[in-house]
C-alpha atoms as a PDB file:
ATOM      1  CA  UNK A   1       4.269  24.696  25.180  1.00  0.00           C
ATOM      2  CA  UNK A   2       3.116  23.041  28.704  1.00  0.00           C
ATOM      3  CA  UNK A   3       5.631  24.178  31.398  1.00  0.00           C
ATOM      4  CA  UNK A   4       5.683  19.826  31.924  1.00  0.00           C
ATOM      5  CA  UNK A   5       7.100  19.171  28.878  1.00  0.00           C
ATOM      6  CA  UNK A   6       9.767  21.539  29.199  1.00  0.00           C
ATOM      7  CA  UNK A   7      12.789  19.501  28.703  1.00  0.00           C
ATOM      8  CA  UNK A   8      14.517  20.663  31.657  1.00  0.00           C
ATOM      9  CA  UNK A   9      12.105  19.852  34.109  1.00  0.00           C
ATOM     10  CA  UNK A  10      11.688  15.629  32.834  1.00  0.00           C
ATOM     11  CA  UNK A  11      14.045  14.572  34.757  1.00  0.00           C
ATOM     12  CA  UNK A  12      15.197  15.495  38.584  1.00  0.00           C
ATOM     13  CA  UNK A  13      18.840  14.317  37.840  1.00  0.00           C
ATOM     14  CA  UNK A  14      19.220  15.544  34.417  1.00  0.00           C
ATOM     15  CA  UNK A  15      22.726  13.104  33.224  1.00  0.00           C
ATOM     16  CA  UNK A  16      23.106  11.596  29.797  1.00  0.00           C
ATOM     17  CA  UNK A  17      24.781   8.666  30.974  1.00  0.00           C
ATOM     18  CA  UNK A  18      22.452   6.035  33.346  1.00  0.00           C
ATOM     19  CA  UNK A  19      22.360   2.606  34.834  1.00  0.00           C
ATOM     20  CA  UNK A  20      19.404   0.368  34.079  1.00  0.00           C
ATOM     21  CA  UNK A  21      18.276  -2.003  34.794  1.00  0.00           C
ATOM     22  CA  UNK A  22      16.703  -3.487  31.379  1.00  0.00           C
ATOM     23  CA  UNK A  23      16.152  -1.501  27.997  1.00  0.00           C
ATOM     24  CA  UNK A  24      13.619  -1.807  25.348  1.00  0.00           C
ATOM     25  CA  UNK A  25      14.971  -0.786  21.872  1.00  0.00           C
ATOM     26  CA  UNK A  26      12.740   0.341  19.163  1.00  0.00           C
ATOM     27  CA  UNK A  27      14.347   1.407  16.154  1.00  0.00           C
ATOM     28  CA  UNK A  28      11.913   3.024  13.523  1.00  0.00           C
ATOM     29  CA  UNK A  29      12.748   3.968   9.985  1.00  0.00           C
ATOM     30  CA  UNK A  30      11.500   4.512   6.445  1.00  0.00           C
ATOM     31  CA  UNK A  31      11.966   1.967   4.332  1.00  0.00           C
ATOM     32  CA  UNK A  32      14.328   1.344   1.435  1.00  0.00           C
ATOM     33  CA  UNK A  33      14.243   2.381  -2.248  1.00  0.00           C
ATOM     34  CA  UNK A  34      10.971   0.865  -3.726  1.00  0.00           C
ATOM     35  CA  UNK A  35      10.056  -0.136  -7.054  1.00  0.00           C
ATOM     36  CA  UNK A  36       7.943   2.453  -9.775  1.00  0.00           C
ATOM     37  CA  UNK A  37       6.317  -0.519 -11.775  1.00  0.00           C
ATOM     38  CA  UNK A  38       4.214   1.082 -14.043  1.00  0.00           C
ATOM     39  CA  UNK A  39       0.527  -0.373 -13.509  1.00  0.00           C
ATOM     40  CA  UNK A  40       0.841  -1.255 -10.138  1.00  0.00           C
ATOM     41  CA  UNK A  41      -0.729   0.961  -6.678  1.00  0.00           C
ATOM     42  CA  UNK A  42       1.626   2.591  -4.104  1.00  0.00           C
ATOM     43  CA  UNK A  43       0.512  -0.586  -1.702  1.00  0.00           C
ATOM     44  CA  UNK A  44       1.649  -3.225  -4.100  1.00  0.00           C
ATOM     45  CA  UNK A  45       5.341  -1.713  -5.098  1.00  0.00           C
ATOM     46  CA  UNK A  46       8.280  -3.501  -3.337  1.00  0.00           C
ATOM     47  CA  UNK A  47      11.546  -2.662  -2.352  1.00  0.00           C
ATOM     48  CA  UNK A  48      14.441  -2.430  -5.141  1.00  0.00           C
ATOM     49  CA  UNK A  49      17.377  -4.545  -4.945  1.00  0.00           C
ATOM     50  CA  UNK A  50      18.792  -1.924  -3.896  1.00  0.00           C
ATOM     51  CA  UNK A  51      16.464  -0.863  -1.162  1.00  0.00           C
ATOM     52  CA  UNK A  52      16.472  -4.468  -0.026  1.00  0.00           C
ATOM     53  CA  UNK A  53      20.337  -4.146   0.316  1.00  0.00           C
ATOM     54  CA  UNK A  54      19.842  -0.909   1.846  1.00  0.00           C
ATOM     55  CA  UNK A  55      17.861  -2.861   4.510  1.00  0.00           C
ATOM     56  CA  UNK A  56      20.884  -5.111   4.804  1.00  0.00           C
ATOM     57  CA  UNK A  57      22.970  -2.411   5.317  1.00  0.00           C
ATOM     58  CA  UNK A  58      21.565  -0.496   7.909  1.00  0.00           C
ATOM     59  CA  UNK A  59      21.145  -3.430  10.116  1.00  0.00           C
ATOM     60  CA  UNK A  60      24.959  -4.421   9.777  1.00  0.00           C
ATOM     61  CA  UNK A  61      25.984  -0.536  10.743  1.00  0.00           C
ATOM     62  CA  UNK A  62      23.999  -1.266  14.048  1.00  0.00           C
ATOM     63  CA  UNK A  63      25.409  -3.206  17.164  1.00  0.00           C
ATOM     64  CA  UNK A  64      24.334  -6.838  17.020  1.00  0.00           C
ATOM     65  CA  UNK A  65      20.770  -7.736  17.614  1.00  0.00           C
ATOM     66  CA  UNK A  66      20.074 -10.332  19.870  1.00  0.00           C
ATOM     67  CA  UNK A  67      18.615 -13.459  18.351  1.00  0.00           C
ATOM     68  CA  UNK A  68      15.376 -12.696  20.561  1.00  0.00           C
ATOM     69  CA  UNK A  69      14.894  -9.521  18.284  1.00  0.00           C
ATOM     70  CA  UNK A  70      11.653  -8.966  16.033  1.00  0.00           C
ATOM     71  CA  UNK A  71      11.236  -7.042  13.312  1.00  0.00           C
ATOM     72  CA  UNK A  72       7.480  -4.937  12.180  1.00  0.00           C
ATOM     73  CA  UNK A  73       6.085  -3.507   9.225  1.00  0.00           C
ATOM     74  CA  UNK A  74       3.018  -1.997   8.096  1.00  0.00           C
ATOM     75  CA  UNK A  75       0.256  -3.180   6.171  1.00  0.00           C
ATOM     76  CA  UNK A  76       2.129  -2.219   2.911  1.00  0.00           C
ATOM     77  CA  UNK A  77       4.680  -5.176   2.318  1.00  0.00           C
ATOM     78  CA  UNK A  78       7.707  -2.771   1.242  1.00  0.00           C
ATOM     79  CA  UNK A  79       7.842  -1.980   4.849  1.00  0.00           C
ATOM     80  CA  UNK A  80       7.739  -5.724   6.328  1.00  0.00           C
ATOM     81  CA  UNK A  81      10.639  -6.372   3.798  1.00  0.00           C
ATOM     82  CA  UNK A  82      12.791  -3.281   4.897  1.00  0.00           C
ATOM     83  CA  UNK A  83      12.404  -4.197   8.655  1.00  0.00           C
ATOM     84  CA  UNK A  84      13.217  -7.932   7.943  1.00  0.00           C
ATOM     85  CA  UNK A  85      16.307  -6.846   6.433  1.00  0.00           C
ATOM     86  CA  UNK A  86      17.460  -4.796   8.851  1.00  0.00           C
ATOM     87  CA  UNK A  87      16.489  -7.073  11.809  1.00  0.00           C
ATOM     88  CA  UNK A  88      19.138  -9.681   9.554  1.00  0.00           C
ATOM     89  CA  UNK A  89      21.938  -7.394   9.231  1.00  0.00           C
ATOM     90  CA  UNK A  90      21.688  -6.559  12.874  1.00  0.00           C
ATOM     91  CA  UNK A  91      21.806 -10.063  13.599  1.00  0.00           C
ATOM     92  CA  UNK A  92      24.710 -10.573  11.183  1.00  0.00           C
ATOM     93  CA  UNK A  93      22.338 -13.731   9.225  1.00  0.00           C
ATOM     94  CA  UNK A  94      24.624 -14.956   6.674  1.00  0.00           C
ATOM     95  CA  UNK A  95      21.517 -16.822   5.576  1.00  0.00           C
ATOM     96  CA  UNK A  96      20.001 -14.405   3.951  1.00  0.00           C
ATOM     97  CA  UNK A  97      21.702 -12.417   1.366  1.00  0.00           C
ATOM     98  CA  UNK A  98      19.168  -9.906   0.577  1.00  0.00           C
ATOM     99  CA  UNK A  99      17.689 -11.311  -2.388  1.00  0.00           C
ATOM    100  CA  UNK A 100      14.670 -13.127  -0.925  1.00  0.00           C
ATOM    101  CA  UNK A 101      10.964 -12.144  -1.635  1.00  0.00           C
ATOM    102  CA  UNK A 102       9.310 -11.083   1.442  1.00  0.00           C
ATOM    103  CA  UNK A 103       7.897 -15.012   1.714  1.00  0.00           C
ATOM    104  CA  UNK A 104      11.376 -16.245   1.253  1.00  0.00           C
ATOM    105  CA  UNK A 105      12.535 -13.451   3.805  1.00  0.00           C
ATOM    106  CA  UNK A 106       9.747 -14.142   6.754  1.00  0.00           C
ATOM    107  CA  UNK A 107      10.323 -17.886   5.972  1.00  0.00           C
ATOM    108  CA  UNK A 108      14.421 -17.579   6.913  1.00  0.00           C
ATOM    109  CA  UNK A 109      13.860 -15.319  10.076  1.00  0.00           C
ATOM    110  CA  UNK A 110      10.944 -17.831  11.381  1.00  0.00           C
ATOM    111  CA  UNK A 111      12.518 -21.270  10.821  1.00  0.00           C
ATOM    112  CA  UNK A 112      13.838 -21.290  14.174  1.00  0.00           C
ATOM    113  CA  UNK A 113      10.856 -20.582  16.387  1.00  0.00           C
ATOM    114  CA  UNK A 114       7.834 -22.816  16.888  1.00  0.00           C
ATOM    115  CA  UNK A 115       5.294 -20.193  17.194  1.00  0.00           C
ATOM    116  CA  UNK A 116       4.425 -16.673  16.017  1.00  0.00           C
ATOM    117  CA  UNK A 117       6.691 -14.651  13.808  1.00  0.00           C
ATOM    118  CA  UNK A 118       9.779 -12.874  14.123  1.00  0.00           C
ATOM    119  CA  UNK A 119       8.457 -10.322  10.474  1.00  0.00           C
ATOM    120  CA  UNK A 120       4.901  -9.336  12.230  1.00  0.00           C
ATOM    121  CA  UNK A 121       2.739  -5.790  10.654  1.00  0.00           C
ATOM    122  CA  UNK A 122       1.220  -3.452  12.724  1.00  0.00           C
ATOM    123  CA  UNK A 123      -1.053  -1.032  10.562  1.00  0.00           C
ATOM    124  CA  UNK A 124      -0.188   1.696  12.920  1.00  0.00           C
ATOM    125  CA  UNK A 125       2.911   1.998  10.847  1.00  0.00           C
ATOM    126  CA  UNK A 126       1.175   2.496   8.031  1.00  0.00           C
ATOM    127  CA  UNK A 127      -0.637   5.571   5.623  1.00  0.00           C
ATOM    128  CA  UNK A 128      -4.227   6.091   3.949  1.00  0.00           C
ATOM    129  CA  UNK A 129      -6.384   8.582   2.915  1.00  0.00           C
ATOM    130  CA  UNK A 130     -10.149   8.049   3.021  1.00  0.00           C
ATOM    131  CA  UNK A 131     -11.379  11.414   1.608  1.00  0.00           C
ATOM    132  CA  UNK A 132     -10.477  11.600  -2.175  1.00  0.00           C
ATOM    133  CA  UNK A 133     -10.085  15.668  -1.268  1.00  0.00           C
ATOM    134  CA  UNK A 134      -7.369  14.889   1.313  1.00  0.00           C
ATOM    135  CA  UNK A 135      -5.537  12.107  -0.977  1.00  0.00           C
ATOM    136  CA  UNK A 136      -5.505  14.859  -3.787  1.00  0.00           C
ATOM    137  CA  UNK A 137      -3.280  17.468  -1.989  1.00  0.00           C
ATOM    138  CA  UNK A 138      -1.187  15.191  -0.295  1.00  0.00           C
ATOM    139  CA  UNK A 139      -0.352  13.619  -3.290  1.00  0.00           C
ATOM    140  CA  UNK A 140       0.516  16.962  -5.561  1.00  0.00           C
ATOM    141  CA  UNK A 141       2.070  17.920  -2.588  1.00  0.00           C
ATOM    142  CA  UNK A 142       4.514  14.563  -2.576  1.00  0.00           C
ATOM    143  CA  UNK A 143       4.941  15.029  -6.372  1.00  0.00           C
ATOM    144  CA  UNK A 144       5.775  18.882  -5.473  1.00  0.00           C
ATOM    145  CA  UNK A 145       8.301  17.869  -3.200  1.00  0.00           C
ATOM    146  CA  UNK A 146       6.266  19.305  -0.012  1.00  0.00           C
ATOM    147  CA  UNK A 147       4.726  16.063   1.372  1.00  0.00           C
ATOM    148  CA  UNK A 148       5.763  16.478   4.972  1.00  0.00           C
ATOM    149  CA  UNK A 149       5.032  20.545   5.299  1.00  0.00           C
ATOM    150  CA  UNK A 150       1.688  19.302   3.793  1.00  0.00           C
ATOM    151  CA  UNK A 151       1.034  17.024   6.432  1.00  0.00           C
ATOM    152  CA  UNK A 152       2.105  18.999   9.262  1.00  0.00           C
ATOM    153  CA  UNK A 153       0.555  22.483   8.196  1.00  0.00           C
ATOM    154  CA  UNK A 154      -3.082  21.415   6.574  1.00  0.00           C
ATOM    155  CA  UNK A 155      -3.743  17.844   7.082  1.00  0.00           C
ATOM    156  CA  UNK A 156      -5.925  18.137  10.376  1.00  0.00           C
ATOM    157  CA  UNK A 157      -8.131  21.036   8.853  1.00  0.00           C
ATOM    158  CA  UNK A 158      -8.918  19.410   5.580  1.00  0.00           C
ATOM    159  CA  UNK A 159      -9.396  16.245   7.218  1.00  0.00           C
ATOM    160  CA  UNK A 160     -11.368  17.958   9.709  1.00  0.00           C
ATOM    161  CA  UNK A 161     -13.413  19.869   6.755  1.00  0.00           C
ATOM    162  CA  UNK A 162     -14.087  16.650   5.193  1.00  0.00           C
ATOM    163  CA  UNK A 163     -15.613  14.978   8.321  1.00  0.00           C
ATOM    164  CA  UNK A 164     -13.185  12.126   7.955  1.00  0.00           C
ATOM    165  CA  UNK A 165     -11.964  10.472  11.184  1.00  0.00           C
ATOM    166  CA  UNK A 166      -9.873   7.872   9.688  1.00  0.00           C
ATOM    167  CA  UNK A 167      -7.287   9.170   7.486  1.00  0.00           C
ATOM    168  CA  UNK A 168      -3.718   9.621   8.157  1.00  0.00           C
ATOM    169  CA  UNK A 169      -3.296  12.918   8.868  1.00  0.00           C
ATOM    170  CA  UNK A 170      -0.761  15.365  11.576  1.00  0.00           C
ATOM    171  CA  UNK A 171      -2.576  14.116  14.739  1.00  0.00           C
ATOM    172  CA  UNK A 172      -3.348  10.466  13.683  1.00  0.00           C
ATOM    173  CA  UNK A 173      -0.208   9.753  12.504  1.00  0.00           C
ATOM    174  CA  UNK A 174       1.264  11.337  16.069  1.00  0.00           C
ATOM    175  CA  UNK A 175      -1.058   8.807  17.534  1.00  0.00           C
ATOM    176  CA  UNK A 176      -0.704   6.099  15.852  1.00  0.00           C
ATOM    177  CA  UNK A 177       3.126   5.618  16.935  1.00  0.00           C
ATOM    178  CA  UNK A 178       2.024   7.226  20.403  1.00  0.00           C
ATOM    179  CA  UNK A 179       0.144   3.727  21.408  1.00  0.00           C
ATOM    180  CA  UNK A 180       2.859   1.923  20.130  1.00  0.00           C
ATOM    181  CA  UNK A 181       5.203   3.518  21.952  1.00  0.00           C
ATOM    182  CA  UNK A 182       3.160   3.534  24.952  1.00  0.00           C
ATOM    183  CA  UNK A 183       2.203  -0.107  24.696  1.00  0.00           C
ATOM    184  CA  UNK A 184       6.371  -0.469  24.990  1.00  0.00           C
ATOM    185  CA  UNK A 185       6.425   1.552  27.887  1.00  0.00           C
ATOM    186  CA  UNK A 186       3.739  -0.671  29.806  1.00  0.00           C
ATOM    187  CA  UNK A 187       6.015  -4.180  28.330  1.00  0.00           C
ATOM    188  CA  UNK A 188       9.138  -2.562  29.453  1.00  0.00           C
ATOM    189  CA  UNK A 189       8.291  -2.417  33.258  1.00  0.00           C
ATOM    190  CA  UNK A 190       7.207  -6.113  32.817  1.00  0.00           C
ATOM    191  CA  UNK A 191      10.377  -7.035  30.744  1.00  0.00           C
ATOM    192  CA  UNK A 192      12.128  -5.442  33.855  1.00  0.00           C
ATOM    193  CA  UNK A 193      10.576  -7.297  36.085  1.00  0.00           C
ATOM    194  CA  UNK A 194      11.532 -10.640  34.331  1.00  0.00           C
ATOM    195  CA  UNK A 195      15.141 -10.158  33.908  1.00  0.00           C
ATOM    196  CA  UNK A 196      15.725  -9.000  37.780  1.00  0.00           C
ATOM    197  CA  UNK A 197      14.586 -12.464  38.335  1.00  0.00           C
ATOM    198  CA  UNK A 198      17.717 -14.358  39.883  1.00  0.00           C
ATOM    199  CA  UNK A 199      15.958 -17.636  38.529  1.00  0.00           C
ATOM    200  CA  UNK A 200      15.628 -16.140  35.113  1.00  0.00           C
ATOM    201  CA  UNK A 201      17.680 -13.452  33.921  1.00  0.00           C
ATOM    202  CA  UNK A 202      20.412 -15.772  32.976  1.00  0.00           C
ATOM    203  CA  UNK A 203      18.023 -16.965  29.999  1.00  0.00           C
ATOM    204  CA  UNK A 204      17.958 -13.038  28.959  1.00  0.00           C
ATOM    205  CA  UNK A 205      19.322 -10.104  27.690  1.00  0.00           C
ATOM    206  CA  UNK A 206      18.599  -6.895  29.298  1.00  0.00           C
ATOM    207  CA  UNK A 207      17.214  -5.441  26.641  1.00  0.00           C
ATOM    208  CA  UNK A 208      14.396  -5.767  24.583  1.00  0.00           C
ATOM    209  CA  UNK A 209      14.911  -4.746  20.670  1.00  0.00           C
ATOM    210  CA  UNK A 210      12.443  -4.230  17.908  1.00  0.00           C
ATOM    211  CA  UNK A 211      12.575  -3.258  14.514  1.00  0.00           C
ATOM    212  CA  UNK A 212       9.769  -1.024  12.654  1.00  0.00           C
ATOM    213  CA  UNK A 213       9.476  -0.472   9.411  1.00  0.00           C
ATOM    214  CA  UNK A 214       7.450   2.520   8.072  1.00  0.00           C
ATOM    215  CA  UNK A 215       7.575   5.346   5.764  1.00  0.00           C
ATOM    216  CA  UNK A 216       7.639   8.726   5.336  1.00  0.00           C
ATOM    217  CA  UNK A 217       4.456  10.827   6.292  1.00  0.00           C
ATOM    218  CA  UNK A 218       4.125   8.808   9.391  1.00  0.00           C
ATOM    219  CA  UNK A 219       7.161   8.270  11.239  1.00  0.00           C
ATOM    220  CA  UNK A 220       8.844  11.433  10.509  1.00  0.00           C
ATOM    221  CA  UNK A 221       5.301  13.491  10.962  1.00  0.00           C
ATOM    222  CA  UNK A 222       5.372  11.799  14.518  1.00  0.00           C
ATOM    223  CA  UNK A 223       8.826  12.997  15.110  1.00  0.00           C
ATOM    224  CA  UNK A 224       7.523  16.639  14.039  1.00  0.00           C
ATOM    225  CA  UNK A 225       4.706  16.622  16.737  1.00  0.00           C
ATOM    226  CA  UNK A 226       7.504  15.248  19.249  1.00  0.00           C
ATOM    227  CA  UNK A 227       9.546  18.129  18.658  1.00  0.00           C
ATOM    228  CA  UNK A 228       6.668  20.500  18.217  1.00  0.00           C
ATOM    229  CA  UNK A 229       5.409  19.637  22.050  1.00  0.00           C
ATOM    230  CA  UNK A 230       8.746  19.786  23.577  1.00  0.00           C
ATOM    231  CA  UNK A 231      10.592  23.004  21.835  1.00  0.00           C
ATOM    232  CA  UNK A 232       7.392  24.771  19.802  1.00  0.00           C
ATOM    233  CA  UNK A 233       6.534  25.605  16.460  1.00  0.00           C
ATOM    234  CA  UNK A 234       9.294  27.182  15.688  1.00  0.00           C
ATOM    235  CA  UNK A 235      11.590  24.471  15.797  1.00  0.00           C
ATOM    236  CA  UNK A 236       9.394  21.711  14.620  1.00  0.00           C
ATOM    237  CA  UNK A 237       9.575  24.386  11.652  1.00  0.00           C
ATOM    238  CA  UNK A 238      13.398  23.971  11.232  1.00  0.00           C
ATOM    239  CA  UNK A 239      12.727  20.603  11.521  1.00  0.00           C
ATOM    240  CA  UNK A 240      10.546  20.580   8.226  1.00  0.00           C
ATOM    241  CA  UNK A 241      12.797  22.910   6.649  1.00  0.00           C
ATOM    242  CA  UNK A 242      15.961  20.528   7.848  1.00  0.00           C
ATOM    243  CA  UNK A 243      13.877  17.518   5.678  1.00  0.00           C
ATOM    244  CA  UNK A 244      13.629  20.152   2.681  1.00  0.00           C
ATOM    245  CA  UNK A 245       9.734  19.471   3.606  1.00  0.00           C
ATOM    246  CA  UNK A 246       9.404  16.354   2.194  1.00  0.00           C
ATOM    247  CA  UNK A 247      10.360  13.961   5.147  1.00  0.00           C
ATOM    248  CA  UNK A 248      12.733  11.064   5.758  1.00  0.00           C
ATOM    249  CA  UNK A 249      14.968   9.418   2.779  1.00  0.00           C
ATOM    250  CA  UNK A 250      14.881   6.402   2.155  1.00  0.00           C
ATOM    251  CA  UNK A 251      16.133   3.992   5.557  1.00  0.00           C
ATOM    252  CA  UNK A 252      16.707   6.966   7.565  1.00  0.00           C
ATOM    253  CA  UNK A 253      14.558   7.098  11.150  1.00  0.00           C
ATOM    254  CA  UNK A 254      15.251   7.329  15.145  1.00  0.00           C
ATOM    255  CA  UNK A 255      15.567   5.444  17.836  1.00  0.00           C
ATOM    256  CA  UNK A 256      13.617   5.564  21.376  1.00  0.00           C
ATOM    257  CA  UNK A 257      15.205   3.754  24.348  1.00  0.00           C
ATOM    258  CA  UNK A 258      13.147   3.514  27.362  1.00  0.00           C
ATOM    259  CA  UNK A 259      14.920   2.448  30.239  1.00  0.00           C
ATOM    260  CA  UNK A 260      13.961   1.262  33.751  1.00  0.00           C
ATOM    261  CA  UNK A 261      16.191   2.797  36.297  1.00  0.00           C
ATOM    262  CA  UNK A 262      15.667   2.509  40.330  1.00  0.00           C
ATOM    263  CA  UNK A 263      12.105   1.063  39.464  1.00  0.00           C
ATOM    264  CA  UNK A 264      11.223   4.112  36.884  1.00  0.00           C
ATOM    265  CA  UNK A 265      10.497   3.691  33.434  1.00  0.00           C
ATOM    266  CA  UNK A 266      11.639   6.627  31.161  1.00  0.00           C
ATOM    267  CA  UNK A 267      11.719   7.363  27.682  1.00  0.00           C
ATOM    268  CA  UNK A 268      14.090   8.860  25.439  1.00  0.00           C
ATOM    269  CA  UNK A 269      14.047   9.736  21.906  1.00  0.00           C
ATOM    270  CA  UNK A 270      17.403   9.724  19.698  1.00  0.00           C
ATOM    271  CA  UNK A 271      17.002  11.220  16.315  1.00  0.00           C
ATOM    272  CA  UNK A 272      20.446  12.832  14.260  1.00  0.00           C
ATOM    273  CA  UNK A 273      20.480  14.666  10.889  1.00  0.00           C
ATOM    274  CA  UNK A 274      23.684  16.017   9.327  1.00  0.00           C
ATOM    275  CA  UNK A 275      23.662  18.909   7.002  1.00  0.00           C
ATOM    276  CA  UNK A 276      22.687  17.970   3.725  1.00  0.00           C
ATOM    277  CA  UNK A 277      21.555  17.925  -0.004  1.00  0.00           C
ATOM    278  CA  UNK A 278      18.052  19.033   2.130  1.00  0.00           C
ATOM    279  CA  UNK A 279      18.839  21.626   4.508  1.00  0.00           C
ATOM    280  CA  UNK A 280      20.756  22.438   8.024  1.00  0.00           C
ATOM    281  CA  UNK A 281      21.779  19.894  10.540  1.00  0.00           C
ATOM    282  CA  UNK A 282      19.070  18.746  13.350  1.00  0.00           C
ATOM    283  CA  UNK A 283      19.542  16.855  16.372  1.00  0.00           C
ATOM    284  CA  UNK A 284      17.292  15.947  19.320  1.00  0.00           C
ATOM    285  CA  UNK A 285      17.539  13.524  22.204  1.00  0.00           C
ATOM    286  CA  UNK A 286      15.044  14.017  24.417  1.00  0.00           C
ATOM    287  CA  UNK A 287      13.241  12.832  27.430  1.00  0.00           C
ATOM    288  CA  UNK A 288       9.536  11.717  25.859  1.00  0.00           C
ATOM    289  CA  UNK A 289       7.053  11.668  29.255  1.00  0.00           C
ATOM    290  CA  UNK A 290       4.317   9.003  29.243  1.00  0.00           C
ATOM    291  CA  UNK A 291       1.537  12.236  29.459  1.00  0.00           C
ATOM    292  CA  UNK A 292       2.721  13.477  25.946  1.00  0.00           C
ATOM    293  CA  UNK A 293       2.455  10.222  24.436  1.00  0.00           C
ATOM    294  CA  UNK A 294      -1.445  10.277  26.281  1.00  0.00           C
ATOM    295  CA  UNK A 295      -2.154  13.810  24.817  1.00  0.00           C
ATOM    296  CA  UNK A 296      -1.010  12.799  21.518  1.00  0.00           C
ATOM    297  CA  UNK A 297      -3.280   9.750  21.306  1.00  0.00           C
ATOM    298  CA  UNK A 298      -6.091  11.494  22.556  1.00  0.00           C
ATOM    299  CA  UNK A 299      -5.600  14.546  19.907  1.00  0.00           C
ATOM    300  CA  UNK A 300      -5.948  11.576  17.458  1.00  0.00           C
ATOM    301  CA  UNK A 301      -8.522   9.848  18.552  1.00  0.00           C
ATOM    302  CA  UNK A 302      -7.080   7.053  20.412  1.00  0.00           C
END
């Protein structure tokens, strides 16, 4: 492990609790229980009622949202309806009652804005597999129950084997959420810079939140490299074993806060498991510095 990422040595003045100035928020999580429609691809199954409720549901156990919240999924519409859901529980919308299709769903969040979307996608929060080799073992591997110990342990090298760039594999999924992440950490010293405005911070919050839906094989493989970088092998192992080696449930995730304090922008990482059905308890909350986020996109490509 690089003697830099050594969690000890992130910060000078290592306390938990810190002033800032302004905050972006970015929760990330699986989505909720989705449908098994016989006849129909991975892409094209929804959410449950029940997983729509459990989007619902984990947005009311959160502390209110700001209305300027926005909520992301990937390029698989489960994901876009999990986020939305959560992004109107945190908000406490008695509008919407979890029922609504997707169209019905971005419809409700958007009808008070003019432009854009508050329900955007972002592929990076998205899976696929380009070489049929690769989407064989990752899906007996899923149906084995060993979909996340699959993609952590022998992704890269059959990917690599295979000659195919593309595919979501160990180090592409750790870079995919890597430019995200470091996209917020660029936005977050220019969010600062708006709300330390006399003239305008009235008009805003201090902190910036986001919602991103996902799924598992991406968000908790990033999570794996995360801890992997900053502790070693050995506990990105316990890690695996901690998720039984198949990887999120279903609306479980982690949050990253990155703060700007006395003009710095830093970036934590807040993730909690209790002991479970799956394995052991696992906690981290870390200090995630901007060069690991660069090594990670550059180990996939980015």
């Amino acid at each position: 492990m690089p003697d830099h990422f050594k969690p000890e040595q992130q910060l000078a003045n290592p306390e938990r609790e810190r002033e800032y100035t302004s905050r972006v928020l970015l929760h990330f999580f699986r989505h909720g229980e989705k449908e098994s429609i016989p006849g129909r691809t991975n892409e094209e199954q929804m959410l449950t009622a029940a997983g729509r409720r459990q989007g619902l549901e984990t947005g009311l156990m959160r502390p209110e949202a700001k209305p300027s919240a926005m909520a992301f999924g990937s390029d698989i519409p489960r994901s876009q309806e999990m986020a939305g859901f959560d992004l109107a529980g945190a908000q406490r919308r008695e509008d919407i009652s979890g029922d609504e299709s997707l169209d019905e769903l971005r419809d409700i969040l958007d009808q008070d804005i003019k432009i854009g979307t508050k329900l955007a996608v972002d592929p990076r929060l998205g899976f696929h597999y380009d070489d049929p080799g690769l989407l064989a073992e990752a899906t007996k591997a899923y149906k084995n129950g060993q979909a996340l110990k699959f993609v952590v342990e022998n992704s890269d090298e059959i990917a690599k084997n295979a000659g195919d760039n593309d595919s979501t594999t160990y180090a592409k999924s750790a870079a995919n959420v890597s430019e995200i992440l470091n996209k917020y950490m660029t936005i977050a010293s220019r969010f600062d810079q708006i709300v330390s405005d006399e003239d305008k911070k009235e008009k805003y919050s201090d902190t910036l939140e986001r919602f991103m839906g996902s799924h598992a094989g991406v968000i908790d493989v990033f999570l794996c490299k995360v801890v992997e970088k900053l502790k070693g092998v050995e506990v990105r192992n316990k890690l695996v074993q901690a998720l039984n080696n198949n990887g999120f449930n279903f609306a479980e995730g982690f949050d990253i806060e990155i703060d700007v304090i006395n003009g710095e922008t830093q970036m934590r990482i807040k993730y909690s498991k209790p002991e479970d059905e799956r394995g052991e308890a696992f906690e981290i909350d870390e200090m995630i510095p901007r060069e690991m986020l660069e090594e990670m996109m550059e180990a996939g490509g980015k």
